[in-house]
C-alpha atoms as a PDB file:
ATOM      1  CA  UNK A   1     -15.262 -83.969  40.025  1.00  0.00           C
ATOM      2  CA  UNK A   2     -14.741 -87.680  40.351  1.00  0.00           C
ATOM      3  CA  UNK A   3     -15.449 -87.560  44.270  1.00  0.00           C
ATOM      4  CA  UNK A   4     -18.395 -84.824  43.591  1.00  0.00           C
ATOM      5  CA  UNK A   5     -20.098 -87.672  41.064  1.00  0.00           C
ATOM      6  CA  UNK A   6     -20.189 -85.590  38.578  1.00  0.00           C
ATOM      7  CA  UNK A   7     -17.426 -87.934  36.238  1.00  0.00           C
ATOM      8  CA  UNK A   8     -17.609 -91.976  36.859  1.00  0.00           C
ATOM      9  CA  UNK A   9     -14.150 -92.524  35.605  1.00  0.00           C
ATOM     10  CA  UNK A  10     -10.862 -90.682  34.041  1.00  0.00           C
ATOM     11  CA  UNK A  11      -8.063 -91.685  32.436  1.00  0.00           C
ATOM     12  CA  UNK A  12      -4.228 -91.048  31.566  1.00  0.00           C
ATOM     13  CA  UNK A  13      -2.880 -91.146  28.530  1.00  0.00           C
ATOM     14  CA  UNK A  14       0.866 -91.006  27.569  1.00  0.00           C
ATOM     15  CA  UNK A  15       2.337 -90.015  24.094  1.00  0.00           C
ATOM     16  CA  UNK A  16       6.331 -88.626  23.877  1.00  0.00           C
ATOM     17  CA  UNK A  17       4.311 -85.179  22.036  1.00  0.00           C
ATOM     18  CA  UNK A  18       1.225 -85.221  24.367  1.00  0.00           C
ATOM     19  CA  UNK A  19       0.282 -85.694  27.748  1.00  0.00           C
ATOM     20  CA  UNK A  20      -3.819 -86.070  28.393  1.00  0.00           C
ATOM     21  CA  UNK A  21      -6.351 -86.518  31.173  1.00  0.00           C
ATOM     22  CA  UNK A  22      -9.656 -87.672  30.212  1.00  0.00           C
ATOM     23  CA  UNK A  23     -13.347 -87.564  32.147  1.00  0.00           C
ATOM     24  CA  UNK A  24     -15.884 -89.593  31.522  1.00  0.00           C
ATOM     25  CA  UNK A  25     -19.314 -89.573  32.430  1.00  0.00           C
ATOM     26  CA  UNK A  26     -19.414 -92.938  31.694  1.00  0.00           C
ATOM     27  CA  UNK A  27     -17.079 -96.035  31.087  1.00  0.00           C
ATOM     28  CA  UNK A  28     -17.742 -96.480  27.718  1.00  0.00           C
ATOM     29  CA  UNK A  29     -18.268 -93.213  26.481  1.00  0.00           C
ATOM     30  CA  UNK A  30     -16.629 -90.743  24.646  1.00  0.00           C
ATOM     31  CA  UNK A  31     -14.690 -88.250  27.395  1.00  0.00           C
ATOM     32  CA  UNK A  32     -16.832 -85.523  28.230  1.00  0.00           C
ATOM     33  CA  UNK A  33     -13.515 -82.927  28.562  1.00  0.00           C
ATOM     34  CA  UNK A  34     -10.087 -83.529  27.952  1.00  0.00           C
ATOM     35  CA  UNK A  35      -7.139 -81.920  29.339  1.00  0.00           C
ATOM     36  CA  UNK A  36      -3.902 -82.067  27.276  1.00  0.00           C
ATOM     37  CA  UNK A  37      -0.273 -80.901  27.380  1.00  0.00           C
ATOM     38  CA  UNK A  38       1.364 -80.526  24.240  1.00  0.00           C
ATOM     39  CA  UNK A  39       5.185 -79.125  25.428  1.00  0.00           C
ATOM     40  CA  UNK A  40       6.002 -78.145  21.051  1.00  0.00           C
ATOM     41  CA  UNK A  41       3.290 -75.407  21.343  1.00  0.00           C
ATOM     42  CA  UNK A  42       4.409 -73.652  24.652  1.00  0.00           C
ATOM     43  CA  UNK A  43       5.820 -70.487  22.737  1.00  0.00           C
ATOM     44  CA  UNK A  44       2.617 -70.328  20.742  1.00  0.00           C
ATOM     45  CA  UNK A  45      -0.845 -70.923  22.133  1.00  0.00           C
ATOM     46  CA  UNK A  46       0.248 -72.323  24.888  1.00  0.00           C
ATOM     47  CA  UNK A  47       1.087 -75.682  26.206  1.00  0.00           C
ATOM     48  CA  UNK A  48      -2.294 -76.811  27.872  1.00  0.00           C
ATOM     49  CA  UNK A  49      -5.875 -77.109  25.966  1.00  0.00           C
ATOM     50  CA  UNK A  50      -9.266 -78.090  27.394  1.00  0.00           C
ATOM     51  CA  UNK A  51     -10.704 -80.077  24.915  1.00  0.00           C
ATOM     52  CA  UNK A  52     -14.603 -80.612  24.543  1.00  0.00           C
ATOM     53  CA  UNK A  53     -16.166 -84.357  24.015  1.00  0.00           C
ATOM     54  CA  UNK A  54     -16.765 -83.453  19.702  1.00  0.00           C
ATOM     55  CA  UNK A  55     -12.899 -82.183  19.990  1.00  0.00           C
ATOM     56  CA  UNK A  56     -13.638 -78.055  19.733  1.00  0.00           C
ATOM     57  CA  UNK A  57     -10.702 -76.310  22.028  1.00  0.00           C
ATOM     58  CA  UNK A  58     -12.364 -74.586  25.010  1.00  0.00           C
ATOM     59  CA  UNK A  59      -9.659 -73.088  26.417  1.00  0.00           C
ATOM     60  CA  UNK A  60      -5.721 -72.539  25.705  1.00  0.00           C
ATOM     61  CA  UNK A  61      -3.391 -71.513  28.011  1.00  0.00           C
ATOM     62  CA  UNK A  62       0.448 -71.442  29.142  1.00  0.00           C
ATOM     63  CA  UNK A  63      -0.762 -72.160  32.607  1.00  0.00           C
ATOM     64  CA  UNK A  64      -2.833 -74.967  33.903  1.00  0.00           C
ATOM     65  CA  UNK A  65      -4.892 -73.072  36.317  1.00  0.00           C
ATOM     66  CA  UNK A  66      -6.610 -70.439  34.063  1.00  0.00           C
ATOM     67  CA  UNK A  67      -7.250 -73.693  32.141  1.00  0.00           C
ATOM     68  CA  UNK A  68      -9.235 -75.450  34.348  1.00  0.00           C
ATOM     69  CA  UNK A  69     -10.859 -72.061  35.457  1.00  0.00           C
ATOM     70  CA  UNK A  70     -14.616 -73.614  33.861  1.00  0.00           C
ATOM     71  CA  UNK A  71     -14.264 -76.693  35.336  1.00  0.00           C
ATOM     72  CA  UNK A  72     -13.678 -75.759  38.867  1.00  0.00           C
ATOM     73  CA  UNK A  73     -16.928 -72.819  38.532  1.00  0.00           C
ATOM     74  CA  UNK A  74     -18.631 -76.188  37.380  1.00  0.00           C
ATOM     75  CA  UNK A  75     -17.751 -77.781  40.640  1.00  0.00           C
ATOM     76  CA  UNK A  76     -18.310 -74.582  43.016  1.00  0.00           C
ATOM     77  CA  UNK A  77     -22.016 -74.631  41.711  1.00  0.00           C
ATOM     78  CA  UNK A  78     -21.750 -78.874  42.360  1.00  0.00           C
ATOM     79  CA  UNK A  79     -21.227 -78.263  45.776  1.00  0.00           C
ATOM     80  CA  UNK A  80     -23.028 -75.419  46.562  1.00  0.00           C
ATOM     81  CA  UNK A  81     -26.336 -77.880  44.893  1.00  0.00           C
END
């Protein structure tokens, strides 16, 4: 999304109970998704969340790619523009 312009800038962020990837629209904004990893809830929800810029869970998963599944129909309809 970076490369398609669609984000100006992401991030990583390290915690020993998290693991999170941020995109930003802009510098200093808020992050427009996040993407975290949380390995204490992979028996229950699941260990990966997409998390929305006001912090409401989009999508919870125990695998990353049915995660990311709305961000990557975002980007098929970036490229086909």
């Amino acid at each position: 999304m970076v490369a398609a312009g669609h984000w100006r800038d992401y991030g990583l962020w390290f915690d020993p109970d998290v693991a999170v990837f941020a995109a930003f629209r802009r510098s200093a904004e808020r992050p427009e998704v996040r993407i975290e990893k949380r390995p204490q809830l992979h028996l229950k929800q699941g260990a990966y969340a997409l998390v929305s810029e006001h912090g409401a869970v989009l999508k919870r998963g125990h695998e990353l790619h049915g995660v990311l599944a709305p961000l990557e129909r975002r980007l098929m309809r970036l490229v086909g523009e």
